[in-house]
PDB file of N, CA and C in Angstrom:
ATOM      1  N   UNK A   1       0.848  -1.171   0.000  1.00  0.00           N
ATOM      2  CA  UNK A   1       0.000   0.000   0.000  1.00  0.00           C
ATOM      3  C   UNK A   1       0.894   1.234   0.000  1.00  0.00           C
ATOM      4  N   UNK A   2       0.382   2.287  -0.234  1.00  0.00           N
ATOM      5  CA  UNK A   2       0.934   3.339  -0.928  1.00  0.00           C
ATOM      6  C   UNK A   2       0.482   4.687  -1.033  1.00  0.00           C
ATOM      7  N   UNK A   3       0.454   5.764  -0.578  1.00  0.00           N
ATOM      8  CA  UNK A   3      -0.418   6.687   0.034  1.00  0.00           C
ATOM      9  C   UNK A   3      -0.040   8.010  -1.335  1.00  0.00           C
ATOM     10  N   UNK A   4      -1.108   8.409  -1.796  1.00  0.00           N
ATOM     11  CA  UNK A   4      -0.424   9.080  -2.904  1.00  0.00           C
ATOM     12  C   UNK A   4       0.074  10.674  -2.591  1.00  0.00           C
ATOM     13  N   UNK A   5       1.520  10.688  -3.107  1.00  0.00           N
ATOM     14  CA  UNK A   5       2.680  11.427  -2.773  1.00  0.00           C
ATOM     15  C   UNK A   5       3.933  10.712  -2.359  1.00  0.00           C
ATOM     16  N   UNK A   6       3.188   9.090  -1.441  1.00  0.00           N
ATOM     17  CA  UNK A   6       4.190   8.429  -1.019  1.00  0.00           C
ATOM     18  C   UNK A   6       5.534   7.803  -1.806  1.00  0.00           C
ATOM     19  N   UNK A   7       6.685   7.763  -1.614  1.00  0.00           N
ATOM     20  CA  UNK A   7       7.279   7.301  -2.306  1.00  0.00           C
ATOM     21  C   UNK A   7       7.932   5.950  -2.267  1.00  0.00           C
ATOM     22  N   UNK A   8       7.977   5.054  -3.515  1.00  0.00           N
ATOM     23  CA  UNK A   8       8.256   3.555  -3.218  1.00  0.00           C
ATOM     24  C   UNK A   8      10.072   3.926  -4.366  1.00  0.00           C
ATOM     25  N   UNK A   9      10.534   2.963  -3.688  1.00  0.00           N
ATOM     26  CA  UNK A   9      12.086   3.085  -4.084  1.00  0.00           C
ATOM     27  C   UNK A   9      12.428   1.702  -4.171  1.00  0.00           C
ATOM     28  N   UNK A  10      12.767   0.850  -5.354  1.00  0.00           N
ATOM     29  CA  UNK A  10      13.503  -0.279  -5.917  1.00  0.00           C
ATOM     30  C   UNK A  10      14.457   0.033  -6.853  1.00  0.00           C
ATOM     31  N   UNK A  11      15.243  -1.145  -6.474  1.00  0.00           N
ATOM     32  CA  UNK A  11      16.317  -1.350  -7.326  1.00  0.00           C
ATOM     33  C   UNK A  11      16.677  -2.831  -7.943  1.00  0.00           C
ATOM     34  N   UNK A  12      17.884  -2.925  -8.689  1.00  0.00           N
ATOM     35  CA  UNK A  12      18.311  -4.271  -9.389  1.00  0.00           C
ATOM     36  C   UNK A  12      19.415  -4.158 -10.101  1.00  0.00           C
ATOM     37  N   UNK A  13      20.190  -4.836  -9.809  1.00  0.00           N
ATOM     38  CA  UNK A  13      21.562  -5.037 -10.687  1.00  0.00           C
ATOM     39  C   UNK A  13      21.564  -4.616 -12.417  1.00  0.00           C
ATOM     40  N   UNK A  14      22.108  -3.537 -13.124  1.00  0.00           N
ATOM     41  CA  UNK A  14      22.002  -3.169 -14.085  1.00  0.00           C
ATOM     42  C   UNK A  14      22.233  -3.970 -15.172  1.00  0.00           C
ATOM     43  N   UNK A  15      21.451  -4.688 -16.064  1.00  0.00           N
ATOM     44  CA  UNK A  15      21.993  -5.405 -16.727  1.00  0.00           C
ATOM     45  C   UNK A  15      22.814  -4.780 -18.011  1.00  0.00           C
ATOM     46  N   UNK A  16      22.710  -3.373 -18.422  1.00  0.00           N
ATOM     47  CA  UNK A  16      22.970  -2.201 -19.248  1.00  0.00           C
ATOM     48  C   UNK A  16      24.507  -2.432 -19.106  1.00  0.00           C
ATOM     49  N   UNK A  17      24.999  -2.402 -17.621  1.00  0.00           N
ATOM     50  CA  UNK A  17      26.356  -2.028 -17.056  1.00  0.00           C
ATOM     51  C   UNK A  17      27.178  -3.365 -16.747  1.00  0.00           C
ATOM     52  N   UNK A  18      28.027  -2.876 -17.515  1.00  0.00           N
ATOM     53  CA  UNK A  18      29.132  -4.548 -17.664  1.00  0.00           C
ATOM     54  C   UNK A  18      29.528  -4.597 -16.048  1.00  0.00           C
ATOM     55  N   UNK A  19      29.265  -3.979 -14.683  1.00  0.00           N
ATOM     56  CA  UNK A  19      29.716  -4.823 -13.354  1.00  0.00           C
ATOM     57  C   UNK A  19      28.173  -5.332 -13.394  1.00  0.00           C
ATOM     58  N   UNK A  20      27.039  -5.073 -13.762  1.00  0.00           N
ATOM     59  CA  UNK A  20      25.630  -5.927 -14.080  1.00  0.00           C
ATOM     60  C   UNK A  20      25.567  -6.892 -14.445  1.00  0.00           C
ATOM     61  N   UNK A  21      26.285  -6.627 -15.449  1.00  0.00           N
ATOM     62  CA  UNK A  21      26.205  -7.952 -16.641  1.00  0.00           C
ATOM     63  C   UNK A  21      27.086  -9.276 -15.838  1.00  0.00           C
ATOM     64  N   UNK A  22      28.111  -8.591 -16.008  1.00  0.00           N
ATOM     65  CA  UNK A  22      29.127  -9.553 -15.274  1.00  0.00           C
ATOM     66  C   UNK A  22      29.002 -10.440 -13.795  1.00  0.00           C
ATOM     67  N   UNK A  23      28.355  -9.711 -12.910  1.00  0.00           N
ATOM     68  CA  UNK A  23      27.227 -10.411 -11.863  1.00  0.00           C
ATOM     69  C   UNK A  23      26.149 -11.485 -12.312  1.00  0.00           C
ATOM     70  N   UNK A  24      25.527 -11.247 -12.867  1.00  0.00           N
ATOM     71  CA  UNK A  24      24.715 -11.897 -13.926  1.00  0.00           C
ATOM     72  C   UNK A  24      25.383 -13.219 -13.985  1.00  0.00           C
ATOM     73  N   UNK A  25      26.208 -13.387 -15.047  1.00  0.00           N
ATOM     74  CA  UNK A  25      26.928 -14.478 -15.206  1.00  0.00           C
ATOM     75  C   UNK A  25      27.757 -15.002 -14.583  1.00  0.00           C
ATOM     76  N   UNK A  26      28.399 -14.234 -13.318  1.00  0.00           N
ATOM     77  CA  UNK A  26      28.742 -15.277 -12.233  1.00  0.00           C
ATOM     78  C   UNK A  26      27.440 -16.047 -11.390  1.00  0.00           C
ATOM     79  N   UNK A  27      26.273 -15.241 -11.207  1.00  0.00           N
ATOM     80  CA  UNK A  27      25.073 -16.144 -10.946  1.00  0.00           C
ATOM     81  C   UNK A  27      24.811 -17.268 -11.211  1.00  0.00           C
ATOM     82  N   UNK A  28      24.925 -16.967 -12.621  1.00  0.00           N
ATOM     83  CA  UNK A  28      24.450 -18.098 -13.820  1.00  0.00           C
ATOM     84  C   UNK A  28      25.407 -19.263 -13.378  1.00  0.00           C
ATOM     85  N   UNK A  29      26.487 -18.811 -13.343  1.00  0.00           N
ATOM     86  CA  UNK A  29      27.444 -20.111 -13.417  1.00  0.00           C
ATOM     87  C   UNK A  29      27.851 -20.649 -11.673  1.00  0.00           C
ATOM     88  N   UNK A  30      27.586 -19.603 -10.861  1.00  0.00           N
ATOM     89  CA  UNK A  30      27.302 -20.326  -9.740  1.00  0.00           C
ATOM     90  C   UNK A  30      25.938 -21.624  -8.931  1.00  0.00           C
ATOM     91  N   UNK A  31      24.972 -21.055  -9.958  1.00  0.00           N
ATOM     92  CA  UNK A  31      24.003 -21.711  -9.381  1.00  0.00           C
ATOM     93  C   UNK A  31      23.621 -22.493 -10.450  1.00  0.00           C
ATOM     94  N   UNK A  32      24.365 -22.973 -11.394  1.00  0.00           N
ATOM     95  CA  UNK A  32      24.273 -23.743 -12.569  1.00  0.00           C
ATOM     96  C   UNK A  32      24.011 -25.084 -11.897  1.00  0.00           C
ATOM     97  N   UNK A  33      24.419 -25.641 -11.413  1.00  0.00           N
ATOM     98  CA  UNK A  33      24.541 -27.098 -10.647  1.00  0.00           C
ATOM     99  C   UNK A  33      23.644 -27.328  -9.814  1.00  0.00           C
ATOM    100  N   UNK A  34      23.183 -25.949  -9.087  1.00  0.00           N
ATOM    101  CA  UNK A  34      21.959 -26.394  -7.736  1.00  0.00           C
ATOM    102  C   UNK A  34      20.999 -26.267  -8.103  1.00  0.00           C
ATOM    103  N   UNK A  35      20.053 -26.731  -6.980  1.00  0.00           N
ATOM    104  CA  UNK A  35      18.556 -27.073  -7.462  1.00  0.00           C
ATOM    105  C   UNK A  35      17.655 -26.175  -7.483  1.00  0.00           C
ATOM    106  N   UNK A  36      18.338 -24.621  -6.630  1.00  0.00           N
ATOM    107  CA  UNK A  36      17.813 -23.446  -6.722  1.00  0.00           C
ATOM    108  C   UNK A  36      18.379 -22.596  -6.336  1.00  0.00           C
ATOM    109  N   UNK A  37      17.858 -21.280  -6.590  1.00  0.00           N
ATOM    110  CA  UNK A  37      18.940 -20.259  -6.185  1.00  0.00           C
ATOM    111  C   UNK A  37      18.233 -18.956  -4.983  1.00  0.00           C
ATOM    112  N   UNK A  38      18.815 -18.850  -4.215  1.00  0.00           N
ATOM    113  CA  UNK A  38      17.733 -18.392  -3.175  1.00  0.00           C
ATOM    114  C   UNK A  38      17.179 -17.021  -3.607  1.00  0.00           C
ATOM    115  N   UNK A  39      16.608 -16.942  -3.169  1.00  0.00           N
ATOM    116  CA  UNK A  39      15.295 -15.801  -3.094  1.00  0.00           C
ATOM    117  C   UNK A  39      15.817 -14.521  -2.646  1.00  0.00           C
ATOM    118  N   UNK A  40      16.531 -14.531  -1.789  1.00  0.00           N
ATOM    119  CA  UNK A  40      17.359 -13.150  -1.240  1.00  0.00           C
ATOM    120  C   UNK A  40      18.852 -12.541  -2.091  1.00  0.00           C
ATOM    121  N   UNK A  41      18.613 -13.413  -3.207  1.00  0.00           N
ATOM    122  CA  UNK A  41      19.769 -13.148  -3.878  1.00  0.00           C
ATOM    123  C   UNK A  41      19.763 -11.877  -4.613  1.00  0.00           C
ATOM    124  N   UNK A  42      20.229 -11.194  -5.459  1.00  0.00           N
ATOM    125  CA  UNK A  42      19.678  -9.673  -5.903  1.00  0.00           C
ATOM    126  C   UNK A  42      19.443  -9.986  -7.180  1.00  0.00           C
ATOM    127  N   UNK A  43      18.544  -9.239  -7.934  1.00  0.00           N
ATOM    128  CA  UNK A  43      17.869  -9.182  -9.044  1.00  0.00           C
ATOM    129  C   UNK A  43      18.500  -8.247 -10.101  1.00  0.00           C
ATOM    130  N   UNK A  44      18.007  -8.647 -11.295  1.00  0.00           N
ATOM    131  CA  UNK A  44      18.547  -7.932 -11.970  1.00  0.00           C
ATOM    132  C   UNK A  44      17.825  -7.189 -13.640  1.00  0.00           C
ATOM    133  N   UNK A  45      17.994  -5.961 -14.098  1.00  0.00           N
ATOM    134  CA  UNK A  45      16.933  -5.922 -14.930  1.00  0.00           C
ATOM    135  C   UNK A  45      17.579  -4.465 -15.986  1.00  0.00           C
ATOM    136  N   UNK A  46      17.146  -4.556 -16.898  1.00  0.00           N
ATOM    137  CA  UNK A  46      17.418  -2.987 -17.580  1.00  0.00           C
ATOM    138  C   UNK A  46      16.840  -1.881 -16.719  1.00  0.00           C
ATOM    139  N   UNK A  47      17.179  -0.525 -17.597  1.00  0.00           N
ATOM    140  CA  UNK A  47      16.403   0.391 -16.987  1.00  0.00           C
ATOM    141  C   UNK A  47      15.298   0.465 -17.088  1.00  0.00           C
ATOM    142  N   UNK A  48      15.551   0.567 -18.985  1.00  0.00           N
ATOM    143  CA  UNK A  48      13.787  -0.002 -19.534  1.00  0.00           C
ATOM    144  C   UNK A  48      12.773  -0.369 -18.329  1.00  0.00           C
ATOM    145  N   UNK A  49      13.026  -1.697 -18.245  1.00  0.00           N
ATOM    146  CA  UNK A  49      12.429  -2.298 -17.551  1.00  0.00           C
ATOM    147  C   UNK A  49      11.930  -2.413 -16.072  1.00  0.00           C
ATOM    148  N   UNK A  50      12.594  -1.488 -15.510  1.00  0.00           N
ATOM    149  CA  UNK A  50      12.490  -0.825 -14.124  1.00  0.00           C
ATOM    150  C   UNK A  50      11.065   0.544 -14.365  1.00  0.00           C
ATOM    151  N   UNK A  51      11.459   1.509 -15.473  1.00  0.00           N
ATOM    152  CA  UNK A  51      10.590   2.699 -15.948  1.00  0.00           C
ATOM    153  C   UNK A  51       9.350   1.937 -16.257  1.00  0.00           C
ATOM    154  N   UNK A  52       9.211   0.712 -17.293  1.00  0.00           N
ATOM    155  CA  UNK A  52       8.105  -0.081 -17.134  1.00  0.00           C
ATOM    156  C   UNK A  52       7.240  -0.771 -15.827  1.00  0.00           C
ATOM    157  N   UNK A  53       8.267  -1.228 -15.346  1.00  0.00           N
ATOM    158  CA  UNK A  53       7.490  -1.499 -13.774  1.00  0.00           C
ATOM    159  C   UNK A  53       6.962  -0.470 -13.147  1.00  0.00           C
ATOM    160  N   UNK A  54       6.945   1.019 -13.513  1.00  0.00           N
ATOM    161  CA  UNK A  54       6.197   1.837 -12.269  1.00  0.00           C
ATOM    162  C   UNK A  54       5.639   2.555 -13.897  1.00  0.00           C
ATOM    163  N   UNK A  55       5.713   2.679 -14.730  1.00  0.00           N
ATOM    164  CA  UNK A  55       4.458   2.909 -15.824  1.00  0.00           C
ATOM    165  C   UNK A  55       3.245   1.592 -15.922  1.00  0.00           C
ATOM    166  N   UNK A  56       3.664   0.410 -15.714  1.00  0.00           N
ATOM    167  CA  UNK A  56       2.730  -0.317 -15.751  1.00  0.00           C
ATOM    168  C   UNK A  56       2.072  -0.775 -14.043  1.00  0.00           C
ATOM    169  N   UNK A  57       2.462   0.015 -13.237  1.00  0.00           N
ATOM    170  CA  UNK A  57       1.906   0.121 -11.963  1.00  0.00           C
ATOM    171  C   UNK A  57       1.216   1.583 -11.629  1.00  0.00           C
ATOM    172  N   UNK A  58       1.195   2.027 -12.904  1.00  0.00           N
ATOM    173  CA  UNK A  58       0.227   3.177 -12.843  1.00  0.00           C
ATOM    174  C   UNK A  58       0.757   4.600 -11.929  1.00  0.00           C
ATOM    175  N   UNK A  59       2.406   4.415 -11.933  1.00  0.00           N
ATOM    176  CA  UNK A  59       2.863   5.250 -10.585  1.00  0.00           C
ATOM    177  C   UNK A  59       3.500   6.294 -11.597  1.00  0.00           C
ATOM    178  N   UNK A  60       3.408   7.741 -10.540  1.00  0.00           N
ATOM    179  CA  UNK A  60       4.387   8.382 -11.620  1.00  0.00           C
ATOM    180  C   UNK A  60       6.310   8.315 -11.573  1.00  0.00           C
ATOM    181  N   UNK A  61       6.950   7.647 -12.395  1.00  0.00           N
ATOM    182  CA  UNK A  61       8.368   7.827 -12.301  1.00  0.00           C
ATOM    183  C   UNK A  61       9.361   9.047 -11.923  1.00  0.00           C
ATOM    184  N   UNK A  62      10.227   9.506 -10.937  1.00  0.00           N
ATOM    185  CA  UNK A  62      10.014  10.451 -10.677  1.00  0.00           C
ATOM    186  C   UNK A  62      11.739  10.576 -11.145  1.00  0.00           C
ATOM    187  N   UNK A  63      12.618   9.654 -10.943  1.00  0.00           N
ATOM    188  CA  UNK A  63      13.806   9.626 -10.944  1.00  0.00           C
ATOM    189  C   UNK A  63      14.334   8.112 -11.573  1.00  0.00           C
ATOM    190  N   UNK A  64      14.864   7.747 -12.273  1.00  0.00           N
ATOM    191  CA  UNK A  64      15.119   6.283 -12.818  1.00  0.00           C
ATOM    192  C   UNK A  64      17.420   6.436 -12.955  1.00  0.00           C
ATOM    193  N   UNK A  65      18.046   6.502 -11.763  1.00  0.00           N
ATOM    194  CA  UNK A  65      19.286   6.630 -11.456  1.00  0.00           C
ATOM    195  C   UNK A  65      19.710   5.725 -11.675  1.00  0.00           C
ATOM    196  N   UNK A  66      21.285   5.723 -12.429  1.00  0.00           N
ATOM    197  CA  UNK A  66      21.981   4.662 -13.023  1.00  0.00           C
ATOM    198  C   UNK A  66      23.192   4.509 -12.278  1.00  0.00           C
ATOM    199  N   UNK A  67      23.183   4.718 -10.784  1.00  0.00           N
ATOM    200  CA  UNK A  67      24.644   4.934 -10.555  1.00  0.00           C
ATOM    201  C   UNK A  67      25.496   3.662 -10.089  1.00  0.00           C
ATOM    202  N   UNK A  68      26.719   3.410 -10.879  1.00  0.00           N
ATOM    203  CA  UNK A  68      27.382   1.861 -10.460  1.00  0.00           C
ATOM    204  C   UNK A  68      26.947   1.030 -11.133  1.00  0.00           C
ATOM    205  N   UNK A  69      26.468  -0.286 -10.499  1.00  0.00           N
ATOM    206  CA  UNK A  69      26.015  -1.359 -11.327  1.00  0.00           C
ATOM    207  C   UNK A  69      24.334  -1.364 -10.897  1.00  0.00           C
ATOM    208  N   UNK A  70      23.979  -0.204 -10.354  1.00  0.00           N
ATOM    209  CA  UNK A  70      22.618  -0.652 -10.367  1.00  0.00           C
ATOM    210  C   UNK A  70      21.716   0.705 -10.616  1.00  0.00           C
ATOM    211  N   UNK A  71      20.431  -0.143 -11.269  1.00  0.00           N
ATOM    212  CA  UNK A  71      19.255   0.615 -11.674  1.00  0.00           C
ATOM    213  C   UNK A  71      18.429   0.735 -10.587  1.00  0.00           C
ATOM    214  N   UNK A  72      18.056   2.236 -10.088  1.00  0.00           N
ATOM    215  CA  UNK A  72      17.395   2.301  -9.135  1.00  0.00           C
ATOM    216  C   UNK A  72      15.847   3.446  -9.011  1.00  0.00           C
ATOM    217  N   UNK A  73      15.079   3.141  -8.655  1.00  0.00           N
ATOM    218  CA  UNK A  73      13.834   4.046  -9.482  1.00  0.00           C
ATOM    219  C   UNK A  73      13.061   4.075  -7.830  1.00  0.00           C
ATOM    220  N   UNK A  74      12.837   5.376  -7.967  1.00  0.00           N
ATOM    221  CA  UNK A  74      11.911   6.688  -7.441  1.00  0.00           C
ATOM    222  C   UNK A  74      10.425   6.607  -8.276  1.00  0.00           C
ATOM    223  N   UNK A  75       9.387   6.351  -7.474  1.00  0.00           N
ATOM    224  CA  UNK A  75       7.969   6.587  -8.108  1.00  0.00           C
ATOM    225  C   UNK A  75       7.552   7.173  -7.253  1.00  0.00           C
ATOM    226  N   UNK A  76       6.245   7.738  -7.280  1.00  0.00           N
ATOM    227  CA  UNK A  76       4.925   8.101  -6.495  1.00  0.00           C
ATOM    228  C   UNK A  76       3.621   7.235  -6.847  1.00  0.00           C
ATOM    229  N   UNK A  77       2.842   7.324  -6.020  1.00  0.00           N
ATOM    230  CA  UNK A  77       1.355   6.982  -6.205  1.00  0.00           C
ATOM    231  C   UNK A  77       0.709   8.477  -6.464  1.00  0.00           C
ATOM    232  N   UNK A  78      -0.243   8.436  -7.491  1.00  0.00           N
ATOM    233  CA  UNK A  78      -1.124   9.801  -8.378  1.00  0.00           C
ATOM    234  C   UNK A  78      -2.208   9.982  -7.080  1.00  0.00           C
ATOM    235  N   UNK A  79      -2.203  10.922  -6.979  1.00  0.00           N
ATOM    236  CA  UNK A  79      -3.969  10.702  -5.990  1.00  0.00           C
ATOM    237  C   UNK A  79      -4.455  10.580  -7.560  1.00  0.00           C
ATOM    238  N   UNK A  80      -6.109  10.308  -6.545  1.00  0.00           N
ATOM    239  CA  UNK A  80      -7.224   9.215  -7.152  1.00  0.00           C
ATOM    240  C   UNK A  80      -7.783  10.444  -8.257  1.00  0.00           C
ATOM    241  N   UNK A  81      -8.253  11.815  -8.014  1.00  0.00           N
ATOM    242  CA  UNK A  81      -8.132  13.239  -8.608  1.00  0.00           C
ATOM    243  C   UNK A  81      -7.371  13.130  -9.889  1.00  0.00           C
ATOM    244  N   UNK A  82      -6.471  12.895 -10.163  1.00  0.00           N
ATOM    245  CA  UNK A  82      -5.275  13.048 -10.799  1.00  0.00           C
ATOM    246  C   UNK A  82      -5.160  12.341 -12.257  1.00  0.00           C
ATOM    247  N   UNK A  83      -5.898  12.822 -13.242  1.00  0.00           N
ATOM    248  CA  UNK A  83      -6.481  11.914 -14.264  1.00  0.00           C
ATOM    249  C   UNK A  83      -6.098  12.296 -15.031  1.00  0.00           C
ATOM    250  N   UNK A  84      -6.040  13.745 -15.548  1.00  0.00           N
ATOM    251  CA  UNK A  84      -5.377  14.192 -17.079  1.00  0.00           C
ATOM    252  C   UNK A  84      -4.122  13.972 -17.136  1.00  0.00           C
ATOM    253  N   UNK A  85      -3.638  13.860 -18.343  1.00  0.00           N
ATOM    254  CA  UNK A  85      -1.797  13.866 -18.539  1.00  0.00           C
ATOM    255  C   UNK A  85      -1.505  15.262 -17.657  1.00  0.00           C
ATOM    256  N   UNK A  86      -1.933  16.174 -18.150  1.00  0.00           N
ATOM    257  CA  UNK A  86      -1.163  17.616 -17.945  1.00  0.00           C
ATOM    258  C   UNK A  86      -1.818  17.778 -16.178  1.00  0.00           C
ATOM    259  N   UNK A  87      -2.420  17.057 -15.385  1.00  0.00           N
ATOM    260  CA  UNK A  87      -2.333  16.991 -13.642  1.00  0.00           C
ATOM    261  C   UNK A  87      -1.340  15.803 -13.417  1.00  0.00           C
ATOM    262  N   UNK A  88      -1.740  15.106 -14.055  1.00  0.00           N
ATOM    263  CA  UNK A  88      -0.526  14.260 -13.943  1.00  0.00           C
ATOM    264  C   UNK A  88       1.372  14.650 -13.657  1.00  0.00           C
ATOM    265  N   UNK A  89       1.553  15.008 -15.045  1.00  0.00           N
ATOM    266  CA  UNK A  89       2.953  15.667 -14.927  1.00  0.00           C
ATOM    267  C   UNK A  89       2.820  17.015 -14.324  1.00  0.00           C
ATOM    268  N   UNK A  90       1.736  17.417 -13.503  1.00  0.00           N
ATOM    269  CA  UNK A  90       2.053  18.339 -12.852  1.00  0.00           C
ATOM    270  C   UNK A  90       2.318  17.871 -11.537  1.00  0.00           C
ATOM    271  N   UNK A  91       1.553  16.889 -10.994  1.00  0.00           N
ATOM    272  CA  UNK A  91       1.914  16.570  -9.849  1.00  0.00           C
ATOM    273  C   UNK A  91       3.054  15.725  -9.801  1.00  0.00           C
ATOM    274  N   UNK A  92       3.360  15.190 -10.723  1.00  0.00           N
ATOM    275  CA  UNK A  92       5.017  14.285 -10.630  1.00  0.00           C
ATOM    276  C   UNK A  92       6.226  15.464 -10.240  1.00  0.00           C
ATOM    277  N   UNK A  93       6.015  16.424 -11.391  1.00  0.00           N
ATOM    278  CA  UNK A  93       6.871  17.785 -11.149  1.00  0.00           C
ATOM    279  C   UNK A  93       7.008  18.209  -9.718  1.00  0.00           C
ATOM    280  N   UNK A  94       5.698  18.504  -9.189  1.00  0.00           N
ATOM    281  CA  UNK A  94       5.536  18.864  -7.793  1.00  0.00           C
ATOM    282  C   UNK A  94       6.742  18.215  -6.541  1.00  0.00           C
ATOM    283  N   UNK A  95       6.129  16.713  -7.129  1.00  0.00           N
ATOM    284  CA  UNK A  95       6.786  15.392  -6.066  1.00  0.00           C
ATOM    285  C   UNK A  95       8.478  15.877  -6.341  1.00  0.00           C
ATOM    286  N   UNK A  96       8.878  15.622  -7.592  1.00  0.00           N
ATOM    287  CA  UNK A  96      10.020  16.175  -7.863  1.00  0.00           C
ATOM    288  C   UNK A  96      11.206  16.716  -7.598  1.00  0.00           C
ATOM    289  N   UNK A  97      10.552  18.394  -7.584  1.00  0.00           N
ATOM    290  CA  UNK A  97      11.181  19.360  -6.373  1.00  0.00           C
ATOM    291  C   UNK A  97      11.436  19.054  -5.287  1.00  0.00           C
ATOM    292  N   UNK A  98      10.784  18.089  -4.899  1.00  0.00           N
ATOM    293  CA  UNK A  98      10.963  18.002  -3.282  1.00  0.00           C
ATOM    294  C   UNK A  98      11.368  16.655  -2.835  1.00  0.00           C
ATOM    295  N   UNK A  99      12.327  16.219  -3.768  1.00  0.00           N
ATOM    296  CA  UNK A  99      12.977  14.525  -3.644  1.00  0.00           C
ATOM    297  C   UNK A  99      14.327  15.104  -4.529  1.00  0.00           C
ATOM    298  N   UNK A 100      15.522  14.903  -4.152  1.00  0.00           N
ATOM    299  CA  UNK A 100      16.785  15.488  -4.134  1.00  0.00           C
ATOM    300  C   UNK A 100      17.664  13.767  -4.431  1.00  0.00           C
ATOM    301  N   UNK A 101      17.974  13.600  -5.894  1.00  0.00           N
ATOM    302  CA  UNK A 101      18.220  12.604  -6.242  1.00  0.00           C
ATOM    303  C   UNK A 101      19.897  12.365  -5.562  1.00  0.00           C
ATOM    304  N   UNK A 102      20.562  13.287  -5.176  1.00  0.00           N
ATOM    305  CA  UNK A 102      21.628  13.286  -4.262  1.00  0.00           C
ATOM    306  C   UNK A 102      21.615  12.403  -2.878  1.00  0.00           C
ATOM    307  N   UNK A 103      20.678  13.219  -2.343  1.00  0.00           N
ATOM    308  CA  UNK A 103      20.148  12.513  -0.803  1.00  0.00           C
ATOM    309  C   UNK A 103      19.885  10.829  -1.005  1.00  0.00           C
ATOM    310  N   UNK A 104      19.163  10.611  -2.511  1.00  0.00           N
ATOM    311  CA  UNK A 104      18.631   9.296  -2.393  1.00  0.00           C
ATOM    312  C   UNK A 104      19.660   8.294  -2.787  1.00  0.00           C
ATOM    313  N   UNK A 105      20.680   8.847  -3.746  1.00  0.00           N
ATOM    314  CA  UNK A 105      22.199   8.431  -3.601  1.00  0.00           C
ATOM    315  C   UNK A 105      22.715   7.343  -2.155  1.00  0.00           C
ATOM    316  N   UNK A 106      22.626   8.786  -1.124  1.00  0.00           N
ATOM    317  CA  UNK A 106      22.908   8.426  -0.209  1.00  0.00           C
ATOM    318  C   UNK A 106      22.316   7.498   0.441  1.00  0.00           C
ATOM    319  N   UNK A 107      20.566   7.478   0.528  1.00  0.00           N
ATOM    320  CA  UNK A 107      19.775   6.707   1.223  1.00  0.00           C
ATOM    321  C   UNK A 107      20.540   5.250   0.552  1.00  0.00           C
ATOM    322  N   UNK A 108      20.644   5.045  -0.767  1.00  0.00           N
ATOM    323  CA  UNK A 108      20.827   3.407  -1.132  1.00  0.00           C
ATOM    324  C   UNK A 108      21.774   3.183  -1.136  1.00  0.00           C
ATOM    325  N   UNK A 109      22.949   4.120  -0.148  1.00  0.00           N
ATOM    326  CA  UNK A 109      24.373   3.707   0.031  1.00  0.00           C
ATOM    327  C   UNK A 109      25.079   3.483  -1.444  1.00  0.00           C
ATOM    328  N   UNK A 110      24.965   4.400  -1.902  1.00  0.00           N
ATOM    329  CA  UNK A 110      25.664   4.267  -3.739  1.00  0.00           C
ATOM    330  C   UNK A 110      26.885   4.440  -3.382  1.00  0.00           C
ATOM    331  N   UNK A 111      28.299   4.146  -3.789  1.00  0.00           N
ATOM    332  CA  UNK A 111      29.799   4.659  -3.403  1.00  0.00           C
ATOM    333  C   UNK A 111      29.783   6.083  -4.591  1.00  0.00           C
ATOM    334  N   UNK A 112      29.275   6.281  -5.187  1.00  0.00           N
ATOM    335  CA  UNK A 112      29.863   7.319  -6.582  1.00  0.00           C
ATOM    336  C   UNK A 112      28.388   7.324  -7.227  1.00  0.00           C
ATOM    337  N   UNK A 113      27.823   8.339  -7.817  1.00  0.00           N
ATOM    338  CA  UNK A 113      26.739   8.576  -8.625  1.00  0.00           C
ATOM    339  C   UNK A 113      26.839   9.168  -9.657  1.00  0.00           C
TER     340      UNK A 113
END
């Protein structure tokens, strides 16, 4: 659940970025042999595909940061009001201003952005 203004923050190993990629395929070849690979392990995905996950969750994208080997995305929830394109990108804008893609750097412990 998700309170609109609220902000939801995921991430995933970049598959774009050769330390991504390259994770990736030590995965692959580590867990080649076992019968599964656990669940807490980290994920991995384009950016694309991150901007799709919160366009096809109906959220507005507010920030989609590439820093290191990972893709990391900033959305909001629209209030329920919030129906035209042009309230739409007004209220994303809004959210915007007031989310400092620096700070959020920091929040996901990035070494370099």
């Amino acid at each position: 659940m998700l309170k609109p203004g609220g902000l939801v923050l995921y991430d995933a190993l970049n598959l774009n970025c050769e330390a991504g990629w390259q994770r990736f395929q030590w995965e692959i070849e580590h867990y080649r042999s076992k019968a599964s690979r656990p669940i807490h392990h980290s994920r991995f995905a384009t950016p694309q595909e991150m901007r799709r996950y919160a366009e096809n969750s109906d959220l507005a994208l507010l920030y989609c940061l590439e820093p290191w080997a990972w893709v990391q995305v900033v959305a909001t929830k629209y209030p329920v009001d919030c129906v035209t394109e042009g309230e739409r990108q007004s209220f994303a804008q809004r959210i915007r201003t007031q989310v400092d893609p620096d700070s959020l750097a920091e929040m996901f412990h990035v070494p370099d952005r």
